[in-house]
N, C-alpha and C. Protein backbone atom coordinates (compact mmCIF):
# COMPACT_ATOMS: atom_id res chain seq x y z
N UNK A 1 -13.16 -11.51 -7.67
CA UNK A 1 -12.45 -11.03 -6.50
C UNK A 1 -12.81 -9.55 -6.29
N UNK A 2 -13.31 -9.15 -5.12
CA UNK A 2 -13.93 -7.91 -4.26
C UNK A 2 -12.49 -7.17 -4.47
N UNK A 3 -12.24 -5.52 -5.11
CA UNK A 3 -11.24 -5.16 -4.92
C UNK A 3 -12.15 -4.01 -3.84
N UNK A 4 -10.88 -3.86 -3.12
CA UNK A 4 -10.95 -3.09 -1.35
C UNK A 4 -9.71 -1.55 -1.82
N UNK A 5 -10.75 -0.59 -1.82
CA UNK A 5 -9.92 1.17 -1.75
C UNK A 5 -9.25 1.03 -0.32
N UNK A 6 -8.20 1.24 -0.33
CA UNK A 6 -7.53 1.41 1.72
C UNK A 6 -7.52 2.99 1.57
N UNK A 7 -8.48 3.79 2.34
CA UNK A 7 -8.19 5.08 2.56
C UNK A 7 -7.71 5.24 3.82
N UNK A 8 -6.60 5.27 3.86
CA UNK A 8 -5.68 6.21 5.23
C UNK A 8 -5.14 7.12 5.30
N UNK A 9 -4.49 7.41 6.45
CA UNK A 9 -3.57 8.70 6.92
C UNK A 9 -2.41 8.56 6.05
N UNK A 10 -2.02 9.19 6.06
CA UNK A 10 -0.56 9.64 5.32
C UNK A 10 0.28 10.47 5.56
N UNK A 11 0.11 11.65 5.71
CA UNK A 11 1.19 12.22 6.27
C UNK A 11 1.15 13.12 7.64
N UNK A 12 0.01 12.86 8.21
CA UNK A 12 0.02 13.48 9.48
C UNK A 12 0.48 12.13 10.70
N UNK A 13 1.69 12.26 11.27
CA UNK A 13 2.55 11.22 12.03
C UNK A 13 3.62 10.72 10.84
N UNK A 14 4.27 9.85 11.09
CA UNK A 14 5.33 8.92 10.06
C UNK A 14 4.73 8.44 9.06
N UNK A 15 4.93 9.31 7.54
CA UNK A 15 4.80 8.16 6.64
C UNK A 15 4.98 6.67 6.38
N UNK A 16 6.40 6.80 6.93
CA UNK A 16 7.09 5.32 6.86
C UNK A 16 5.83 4.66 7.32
N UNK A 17 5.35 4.37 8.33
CA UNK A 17 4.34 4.01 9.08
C UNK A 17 3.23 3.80 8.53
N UNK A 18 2.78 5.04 8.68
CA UNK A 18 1.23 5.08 7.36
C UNK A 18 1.23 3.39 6.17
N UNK A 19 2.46 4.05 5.66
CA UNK A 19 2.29 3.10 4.28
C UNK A 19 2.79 1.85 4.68
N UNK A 20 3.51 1.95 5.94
CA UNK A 20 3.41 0.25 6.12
C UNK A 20 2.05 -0.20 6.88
N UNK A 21 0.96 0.51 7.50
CA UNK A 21 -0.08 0.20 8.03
C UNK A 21 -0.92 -0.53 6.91
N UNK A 22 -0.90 0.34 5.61
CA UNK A 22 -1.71 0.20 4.70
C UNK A 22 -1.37 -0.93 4.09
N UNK A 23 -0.14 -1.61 4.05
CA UNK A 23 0.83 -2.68 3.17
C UNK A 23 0.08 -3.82 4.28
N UNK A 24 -0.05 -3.60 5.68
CA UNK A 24 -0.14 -4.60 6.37
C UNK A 24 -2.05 -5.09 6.22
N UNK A 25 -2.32 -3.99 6.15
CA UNK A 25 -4.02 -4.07 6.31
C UNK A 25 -4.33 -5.04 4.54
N UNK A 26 -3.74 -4.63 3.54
CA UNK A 26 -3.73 -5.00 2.53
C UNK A 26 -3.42 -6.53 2.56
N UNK A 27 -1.96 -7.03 2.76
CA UNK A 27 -1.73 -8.06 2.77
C UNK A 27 -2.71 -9.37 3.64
N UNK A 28 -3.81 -8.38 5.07
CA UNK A 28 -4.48 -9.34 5.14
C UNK A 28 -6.00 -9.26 4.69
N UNK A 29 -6.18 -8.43 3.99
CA UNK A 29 -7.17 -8.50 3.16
C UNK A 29 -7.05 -9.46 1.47
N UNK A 30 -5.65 -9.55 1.41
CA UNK A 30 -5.13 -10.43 0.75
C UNK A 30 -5.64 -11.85 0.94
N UNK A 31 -5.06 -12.61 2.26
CA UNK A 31 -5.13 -13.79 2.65
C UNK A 31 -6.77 -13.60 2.54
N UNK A 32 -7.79 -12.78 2.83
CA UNK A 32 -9.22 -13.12 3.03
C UNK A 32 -9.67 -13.15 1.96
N UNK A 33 -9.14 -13.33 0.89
CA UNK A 33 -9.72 -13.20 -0.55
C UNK A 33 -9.78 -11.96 -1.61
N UNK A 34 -9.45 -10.74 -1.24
CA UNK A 34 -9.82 -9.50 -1.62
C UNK A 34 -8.58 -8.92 -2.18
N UNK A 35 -9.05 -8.19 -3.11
CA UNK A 35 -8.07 -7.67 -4.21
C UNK A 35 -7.72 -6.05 -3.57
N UNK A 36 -6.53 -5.94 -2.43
CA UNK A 36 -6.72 -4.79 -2.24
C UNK A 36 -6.09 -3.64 -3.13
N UNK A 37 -6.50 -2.48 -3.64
CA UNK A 37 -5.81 -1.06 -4.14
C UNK A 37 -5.05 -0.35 -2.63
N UNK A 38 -3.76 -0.02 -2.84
CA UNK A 38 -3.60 0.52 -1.48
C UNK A 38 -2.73 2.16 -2.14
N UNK A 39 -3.63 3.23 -2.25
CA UNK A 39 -2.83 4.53 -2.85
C UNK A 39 -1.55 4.56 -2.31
N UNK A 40 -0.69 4.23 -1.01
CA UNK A 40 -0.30 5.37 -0.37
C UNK A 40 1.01 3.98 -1.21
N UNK A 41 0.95 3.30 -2.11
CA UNK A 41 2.38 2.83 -2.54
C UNK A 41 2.47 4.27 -3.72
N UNK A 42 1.64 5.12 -3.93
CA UNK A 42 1.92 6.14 -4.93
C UNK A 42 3.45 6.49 -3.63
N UNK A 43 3.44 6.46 -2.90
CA UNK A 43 4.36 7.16 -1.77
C UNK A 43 6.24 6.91 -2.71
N UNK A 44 6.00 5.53 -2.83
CA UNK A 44 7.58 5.31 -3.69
C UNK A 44 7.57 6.01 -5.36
N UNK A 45 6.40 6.10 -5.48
CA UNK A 45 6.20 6.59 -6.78
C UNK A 45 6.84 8.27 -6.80
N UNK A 46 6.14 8.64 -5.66
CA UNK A 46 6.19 9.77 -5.49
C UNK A 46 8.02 10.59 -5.22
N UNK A 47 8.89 9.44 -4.27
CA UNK A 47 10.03 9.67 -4.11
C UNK A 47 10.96 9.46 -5.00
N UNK A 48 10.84 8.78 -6.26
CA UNK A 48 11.74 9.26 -7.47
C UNK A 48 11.14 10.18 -8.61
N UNK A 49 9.64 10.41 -8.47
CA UNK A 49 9.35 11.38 -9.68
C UNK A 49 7.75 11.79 -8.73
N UNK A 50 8.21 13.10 -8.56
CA UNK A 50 6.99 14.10 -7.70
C UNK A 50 6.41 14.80 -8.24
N UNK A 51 5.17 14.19 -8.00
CA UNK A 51 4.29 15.03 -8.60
C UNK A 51 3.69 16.34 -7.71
N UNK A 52 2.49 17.22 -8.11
CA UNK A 52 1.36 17.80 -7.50
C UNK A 52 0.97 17.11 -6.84
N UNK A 53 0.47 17.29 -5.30
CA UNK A 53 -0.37 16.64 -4.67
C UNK A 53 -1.68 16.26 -5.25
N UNK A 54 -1.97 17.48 -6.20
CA UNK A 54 -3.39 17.43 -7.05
C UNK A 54 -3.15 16.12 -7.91
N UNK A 55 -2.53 16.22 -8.72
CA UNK A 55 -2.17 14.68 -9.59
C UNK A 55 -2.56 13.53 -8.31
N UNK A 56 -2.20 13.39 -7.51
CA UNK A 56 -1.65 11.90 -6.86
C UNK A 56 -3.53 12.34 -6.08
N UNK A 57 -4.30 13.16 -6.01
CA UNK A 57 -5.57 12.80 -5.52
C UNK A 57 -6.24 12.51 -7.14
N UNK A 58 -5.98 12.71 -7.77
CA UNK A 58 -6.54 12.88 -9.50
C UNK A 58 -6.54 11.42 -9.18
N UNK A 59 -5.23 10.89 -9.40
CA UNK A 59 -5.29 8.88 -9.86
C UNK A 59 -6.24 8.43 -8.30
N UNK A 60 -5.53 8.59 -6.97
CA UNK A 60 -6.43 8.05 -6.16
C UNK A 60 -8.21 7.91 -6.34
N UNK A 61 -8.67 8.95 -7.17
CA UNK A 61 -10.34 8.95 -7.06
C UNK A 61 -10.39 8.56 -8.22
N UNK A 62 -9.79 8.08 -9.40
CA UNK A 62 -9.69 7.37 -10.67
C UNK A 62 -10.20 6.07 -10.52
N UNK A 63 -9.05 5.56 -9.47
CA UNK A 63 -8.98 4.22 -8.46
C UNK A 63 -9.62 3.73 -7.74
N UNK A 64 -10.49 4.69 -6.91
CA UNK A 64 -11.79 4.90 -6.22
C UNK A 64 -12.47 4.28 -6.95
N UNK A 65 -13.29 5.34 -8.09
CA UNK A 65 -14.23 4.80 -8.81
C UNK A 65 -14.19 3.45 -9.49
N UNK A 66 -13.16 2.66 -9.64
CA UNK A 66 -13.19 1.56 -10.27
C UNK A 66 -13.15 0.38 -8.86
N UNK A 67 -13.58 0.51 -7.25
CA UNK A 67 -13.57 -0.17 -6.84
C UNK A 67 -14.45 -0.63 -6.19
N UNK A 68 -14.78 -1.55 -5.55
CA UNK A 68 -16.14 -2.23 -5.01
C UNK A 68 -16.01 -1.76 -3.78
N UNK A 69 -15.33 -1.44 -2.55
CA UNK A 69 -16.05 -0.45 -1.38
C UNK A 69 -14.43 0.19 -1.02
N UNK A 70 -14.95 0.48 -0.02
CA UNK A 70 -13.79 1.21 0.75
C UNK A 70 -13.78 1.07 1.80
N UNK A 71 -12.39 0.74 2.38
CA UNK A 71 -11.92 0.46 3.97
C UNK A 71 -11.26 1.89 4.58
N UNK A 72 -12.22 2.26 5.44
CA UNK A 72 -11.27 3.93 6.08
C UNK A 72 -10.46 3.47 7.32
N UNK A 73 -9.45 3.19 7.39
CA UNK A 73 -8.12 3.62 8.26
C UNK A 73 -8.66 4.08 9.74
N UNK A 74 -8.50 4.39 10.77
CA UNK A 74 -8.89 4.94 11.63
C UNK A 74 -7.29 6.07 11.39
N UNK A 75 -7.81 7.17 12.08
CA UNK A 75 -7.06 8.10 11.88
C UNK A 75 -7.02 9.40 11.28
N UNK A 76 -6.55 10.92 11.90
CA UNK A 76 -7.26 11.66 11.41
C UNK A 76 -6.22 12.28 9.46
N UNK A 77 -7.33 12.08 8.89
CA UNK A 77 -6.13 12.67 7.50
C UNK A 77 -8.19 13.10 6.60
N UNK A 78 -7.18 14.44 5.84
CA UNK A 78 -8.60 15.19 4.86
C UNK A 78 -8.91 13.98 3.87
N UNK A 79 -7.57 14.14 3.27
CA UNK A 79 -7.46 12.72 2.12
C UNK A 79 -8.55 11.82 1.63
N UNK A 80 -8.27 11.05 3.05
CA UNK A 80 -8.88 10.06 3.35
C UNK A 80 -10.60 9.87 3.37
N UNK A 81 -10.66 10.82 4.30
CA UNK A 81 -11.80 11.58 4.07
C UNK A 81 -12.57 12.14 3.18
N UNK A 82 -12.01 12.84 2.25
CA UNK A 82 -11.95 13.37 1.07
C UNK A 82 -12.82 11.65 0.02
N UNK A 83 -11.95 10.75 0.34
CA UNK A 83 -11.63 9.39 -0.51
C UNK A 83 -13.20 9.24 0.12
N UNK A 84 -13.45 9.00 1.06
CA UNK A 84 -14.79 8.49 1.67
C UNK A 84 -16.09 9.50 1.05
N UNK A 85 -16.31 10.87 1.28
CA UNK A 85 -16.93 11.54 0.64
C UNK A 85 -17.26 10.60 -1.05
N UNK A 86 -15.86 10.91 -1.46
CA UNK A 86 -16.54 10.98 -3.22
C UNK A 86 -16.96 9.21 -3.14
N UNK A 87 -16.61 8.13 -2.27
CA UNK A 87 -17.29 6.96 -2.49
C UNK A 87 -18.72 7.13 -2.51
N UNK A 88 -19.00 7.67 -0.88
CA UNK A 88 -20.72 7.55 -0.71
C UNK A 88 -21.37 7.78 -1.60
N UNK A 89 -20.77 9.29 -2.64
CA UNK A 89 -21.47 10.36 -3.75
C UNK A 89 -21.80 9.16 -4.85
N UNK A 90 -20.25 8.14 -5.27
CA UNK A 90 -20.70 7.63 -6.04
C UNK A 90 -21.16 6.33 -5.84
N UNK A 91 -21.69 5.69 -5.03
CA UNK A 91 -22.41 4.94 -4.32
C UNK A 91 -21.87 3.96 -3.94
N UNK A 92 -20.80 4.02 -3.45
CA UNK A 92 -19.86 2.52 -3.46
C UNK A 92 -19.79 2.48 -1.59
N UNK A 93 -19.50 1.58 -1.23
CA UNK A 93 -19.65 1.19 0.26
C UNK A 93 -18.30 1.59 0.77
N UNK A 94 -18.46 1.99 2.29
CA UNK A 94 -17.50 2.24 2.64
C UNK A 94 -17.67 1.63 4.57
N UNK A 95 -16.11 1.00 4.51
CA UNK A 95 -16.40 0.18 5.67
C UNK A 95 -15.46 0.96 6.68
N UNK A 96 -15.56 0.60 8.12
CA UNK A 96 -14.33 0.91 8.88
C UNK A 96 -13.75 0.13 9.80
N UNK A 97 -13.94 -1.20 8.99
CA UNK A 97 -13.05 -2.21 9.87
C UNK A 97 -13.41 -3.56 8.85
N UNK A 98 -12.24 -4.48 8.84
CA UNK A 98 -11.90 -5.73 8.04
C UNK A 98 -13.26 -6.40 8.19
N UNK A 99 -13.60 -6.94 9.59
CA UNK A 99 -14.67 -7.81 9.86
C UNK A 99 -16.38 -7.22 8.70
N UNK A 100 -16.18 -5.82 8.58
CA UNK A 100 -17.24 -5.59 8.01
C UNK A 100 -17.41 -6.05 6.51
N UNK A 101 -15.63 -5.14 5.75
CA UNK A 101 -16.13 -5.92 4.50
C UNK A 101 -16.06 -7.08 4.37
N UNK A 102 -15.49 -8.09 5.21
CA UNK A 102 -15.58 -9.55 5.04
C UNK A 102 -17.25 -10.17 4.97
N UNK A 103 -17.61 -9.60 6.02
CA UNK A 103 -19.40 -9.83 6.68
C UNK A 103 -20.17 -9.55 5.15
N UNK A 104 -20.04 -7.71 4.62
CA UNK A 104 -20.85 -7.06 3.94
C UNK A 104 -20.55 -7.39 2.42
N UNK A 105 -19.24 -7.59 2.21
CA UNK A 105 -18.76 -8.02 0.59
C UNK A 105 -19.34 -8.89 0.27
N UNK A 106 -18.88 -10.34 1.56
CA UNK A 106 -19.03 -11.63 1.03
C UNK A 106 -20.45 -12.05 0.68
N UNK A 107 -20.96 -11.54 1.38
CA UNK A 107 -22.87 -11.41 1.08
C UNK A 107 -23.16 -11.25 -0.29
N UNK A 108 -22.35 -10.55 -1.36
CA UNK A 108 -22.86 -9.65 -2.59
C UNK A 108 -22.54 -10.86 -3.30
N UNK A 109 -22.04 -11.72 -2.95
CA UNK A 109 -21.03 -12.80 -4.42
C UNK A 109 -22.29 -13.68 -4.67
């Protein structure tokens, strides 16, 4: 099973939002077979024990590196961005829409 990085927005507009975008994009990358990582549940993590922002990008690119591509969010956030950068560096794919990694993953199996 293809695990899928969700790099999105987060806190520029409604979190609430954000992390339910990412819960929703996940769950149907779910049904398509794919094991998604979605950072921004660090978000509940984050509201009973807060960390450094630095920590919570530390585990996100931890998480990164252990995954087979990356889905970027439309939307403007550094983060995210940030998340896409260190993929390309470390050579992992990065998509910007479902239909692709479905198309580009399923090819690799």
């Amino acid at each position: 099973m293809k695990t899928v990085f969700i790099a999105s927005p987060y806190t520029l507009g409604d979190v609430g939002v954000n992390v339910k975008v990412s819960m929703d994009v996940a769950n149907e990358l779910m049904d398509l077979g794919f094991n998604p990582f979605i950072p921004l549940l660090y978000h509940f993590q984050h509201i009973i024990n807060p960390r450094p922002y630095e920590d919570w990008i530390k585990f996100d690119l931890e998480w990164l590196s252990k995954c087979d591509c990356v889905l970027r969010l439309i939307g403007e956030s550094s983060g995210a961005d940030d998340e896409v950068a260190k993929a390309k560096e470390l050579g992992i794919p990065v998509y910007y829409n479902i239909g692709d990694v479905v198309t580009f993953e399923s090819k690799k199996d």
